[in-house]
N, C-alpha and C. Protein backbone atom coordinates (compact mmCIF):
# COMPACT_ATOMS: atom_id res chain seq x y z
N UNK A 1 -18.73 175.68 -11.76
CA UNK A 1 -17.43 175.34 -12.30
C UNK A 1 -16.36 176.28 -11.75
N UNK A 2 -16.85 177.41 -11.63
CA UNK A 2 -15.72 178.37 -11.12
C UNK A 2 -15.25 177.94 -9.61
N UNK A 3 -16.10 177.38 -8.68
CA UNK A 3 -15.81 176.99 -7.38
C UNK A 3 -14.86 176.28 -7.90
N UNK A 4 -14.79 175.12 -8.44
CA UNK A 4 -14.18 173.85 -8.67
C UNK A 4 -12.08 174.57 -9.14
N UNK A 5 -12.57 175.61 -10.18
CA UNK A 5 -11.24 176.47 -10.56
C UNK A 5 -10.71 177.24 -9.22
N UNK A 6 -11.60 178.15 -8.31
CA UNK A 6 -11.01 178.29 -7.07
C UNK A 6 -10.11 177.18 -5.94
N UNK A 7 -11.28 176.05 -5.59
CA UNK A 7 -10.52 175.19 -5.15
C UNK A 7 -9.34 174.88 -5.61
N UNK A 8 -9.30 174.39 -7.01
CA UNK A 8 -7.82 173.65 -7.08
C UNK A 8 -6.89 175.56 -7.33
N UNK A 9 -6.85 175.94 -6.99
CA UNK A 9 -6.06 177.23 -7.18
C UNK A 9 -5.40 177.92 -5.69
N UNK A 10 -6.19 176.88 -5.12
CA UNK A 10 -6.32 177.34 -3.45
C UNK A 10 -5.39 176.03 -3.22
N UNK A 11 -5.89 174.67 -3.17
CA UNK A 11 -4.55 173.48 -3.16
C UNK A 11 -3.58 174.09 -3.51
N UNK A 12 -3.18 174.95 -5.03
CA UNK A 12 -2.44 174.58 -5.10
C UNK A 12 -1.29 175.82 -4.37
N UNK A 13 -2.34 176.70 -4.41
CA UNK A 13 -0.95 177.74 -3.16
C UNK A 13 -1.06 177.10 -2.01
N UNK A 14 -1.43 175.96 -1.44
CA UNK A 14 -1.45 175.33 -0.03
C UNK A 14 -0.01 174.52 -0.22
N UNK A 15 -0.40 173.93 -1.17
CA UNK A 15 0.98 173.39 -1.80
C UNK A 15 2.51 174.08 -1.79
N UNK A 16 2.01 175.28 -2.25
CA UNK A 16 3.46 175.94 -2.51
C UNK A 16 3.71 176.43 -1.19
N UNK A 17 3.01 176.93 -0.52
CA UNK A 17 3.35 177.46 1.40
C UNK A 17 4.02 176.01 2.14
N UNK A 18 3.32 175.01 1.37
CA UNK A 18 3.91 173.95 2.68
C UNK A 18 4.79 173.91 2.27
N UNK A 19 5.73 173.34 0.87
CA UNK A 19 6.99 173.51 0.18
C UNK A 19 7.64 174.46 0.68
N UNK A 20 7.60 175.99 1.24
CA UNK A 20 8.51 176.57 1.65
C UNK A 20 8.12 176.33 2.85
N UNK A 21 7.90 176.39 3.41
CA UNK A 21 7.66 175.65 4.96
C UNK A 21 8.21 174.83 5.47
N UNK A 22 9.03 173.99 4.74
CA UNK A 22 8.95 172.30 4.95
C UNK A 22 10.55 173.00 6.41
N UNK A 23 11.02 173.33 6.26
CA UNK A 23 12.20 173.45 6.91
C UNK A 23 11.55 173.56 8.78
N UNK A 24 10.14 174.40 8.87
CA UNK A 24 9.95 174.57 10.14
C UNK A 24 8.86 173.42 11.03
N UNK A 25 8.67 172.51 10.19
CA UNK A 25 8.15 171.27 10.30
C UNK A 25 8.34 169.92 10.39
N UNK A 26 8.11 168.82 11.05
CA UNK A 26 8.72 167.52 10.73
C UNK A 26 8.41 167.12 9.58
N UNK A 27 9.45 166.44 8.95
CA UNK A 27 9.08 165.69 7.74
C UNK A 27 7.99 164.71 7.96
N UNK A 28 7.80 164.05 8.98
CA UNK A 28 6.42 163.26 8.88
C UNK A 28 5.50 163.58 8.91
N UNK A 29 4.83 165.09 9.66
CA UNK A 29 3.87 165.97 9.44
C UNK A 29 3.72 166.72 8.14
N UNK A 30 4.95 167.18 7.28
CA UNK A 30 4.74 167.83 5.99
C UNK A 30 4.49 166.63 5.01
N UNK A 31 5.22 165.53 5.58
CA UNK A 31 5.00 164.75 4.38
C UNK A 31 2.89 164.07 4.27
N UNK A 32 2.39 164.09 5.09
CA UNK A 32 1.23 163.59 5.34
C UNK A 32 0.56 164.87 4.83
N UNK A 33 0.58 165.91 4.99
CA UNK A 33 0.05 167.24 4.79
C UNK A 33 0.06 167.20 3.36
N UNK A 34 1.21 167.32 2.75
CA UNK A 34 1.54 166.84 1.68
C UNK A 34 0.54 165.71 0.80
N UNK A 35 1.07 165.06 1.48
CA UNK A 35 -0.48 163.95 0.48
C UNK A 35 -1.29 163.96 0.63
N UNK A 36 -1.93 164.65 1.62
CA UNK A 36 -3.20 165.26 1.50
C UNK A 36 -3.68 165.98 0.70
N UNK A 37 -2.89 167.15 0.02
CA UNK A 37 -3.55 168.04 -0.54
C UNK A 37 -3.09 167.56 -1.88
N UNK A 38 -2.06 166.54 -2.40
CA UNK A 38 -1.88 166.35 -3.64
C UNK A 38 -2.90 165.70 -3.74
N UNK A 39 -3.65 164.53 -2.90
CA UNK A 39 -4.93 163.96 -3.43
C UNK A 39 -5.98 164.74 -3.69
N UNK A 40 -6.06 165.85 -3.10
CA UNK A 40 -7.55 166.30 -2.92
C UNK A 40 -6.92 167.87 -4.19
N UNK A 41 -5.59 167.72 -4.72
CA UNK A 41 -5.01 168.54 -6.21
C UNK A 41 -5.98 167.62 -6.91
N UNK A 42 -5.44 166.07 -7.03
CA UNK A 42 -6.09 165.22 -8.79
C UNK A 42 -7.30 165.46 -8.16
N UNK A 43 -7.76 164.88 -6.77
CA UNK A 43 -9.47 165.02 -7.22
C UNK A 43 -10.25 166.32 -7.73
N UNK A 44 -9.39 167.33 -7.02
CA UNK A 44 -10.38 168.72 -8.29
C UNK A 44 -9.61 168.59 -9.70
N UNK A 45 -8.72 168.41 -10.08
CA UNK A 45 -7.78 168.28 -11.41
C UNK A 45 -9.35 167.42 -12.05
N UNK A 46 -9.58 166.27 -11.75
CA UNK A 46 -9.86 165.26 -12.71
C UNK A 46 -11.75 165.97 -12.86
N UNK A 47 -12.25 166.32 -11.34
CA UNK A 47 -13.48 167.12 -11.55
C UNK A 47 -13.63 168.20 -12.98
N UNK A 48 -12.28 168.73 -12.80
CA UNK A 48 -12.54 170.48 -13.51
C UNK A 48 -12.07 169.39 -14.79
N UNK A 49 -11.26 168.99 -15.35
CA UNK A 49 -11.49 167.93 -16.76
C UNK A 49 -12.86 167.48 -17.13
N UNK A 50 -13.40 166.62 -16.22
CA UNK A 50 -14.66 165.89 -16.19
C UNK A 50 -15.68 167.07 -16.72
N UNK A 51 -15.85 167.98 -15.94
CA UNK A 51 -17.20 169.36 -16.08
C UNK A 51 -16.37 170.10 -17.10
N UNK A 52 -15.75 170.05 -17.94
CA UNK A 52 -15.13 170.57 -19.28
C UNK A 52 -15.20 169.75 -20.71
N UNK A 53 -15.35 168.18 -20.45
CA UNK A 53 -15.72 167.39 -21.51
C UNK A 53 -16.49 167.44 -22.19
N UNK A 54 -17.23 166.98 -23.53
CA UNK A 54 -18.24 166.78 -23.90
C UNK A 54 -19.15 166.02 -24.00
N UNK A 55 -18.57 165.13 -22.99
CA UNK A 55 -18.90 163.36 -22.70
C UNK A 55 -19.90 164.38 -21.33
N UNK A 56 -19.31 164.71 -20.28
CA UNK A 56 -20.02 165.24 -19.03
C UNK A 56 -21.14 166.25 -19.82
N UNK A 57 -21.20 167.24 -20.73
CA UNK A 57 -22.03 168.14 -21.07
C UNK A 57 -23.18 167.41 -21.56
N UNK A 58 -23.00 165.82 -22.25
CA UNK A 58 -23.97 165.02 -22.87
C UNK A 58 -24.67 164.78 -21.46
N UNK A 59 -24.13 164.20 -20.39
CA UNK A 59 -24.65 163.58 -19.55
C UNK A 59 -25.83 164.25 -18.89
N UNK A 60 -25.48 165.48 -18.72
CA UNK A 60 -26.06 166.58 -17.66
C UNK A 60 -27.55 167.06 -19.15
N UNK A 61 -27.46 167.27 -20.34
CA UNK A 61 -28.14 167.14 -21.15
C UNK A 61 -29.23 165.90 -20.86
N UNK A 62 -28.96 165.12 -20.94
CA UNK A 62 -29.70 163.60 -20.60
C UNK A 62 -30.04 163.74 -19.57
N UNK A 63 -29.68 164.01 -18.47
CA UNK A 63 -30.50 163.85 -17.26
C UNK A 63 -31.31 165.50 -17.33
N UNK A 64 -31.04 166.12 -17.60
CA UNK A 64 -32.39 167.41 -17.61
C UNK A 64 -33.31 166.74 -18.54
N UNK A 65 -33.28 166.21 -19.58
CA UNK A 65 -34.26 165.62 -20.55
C UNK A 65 -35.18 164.49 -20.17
N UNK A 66 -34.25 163.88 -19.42
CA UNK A 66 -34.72 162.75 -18.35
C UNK A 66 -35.73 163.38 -17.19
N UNK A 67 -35.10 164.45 -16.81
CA UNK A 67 -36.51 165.21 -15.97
C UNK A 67 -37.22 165.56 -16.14
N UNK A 68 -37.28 166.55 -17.02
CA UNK A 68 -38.49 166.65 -17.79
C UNK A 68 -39.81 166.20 -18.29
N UNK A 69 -38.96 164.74 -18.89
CA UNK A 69 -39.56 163.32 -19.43
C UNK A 69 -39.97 162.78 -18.58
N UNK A 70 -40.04 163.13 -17.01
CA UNK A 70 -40.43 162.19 -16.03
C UNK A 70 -41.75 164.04 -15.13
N UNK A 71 -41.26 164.61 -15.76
CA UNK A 71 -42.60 165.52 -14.73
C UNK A 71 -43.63 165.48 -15.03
């Protein structure tokens, strides 16, 4: 889980460098750069939610029980 808190902590100062940046760059290159890393912001955003739920803690419960139940 902590990887998952690094990553999006790392987007998001990627984020803030390209924002001051934007002046020494084309806008069509920052802007693509740009949506790049805002997608791959929600996809760790919605991960680090997901592995914090209690819906995901059930799941991961069930499937160790499920292994078990199957060795």
């Amino acid at each position: 889980m902590s990887q998952t808190c690094a990553d999006f902590q790392f987007m998001e100062l990627m984020l803030e460098q390209i924002e001051k940046t934007k002046s020494s760059q084309s806008d069509k290159q920052l802007s693509t750069a740009v949506d790049s890393l805002e997608d791959a912001r929600k996809e760790l955003q919605f991960k680090l939610q997901m592995g914090q739920s209690p819906v995901w803690t059930n799941i991961l419960q069930l499937n160790d029980f499920l292994d078990k139940a199957t060795a």
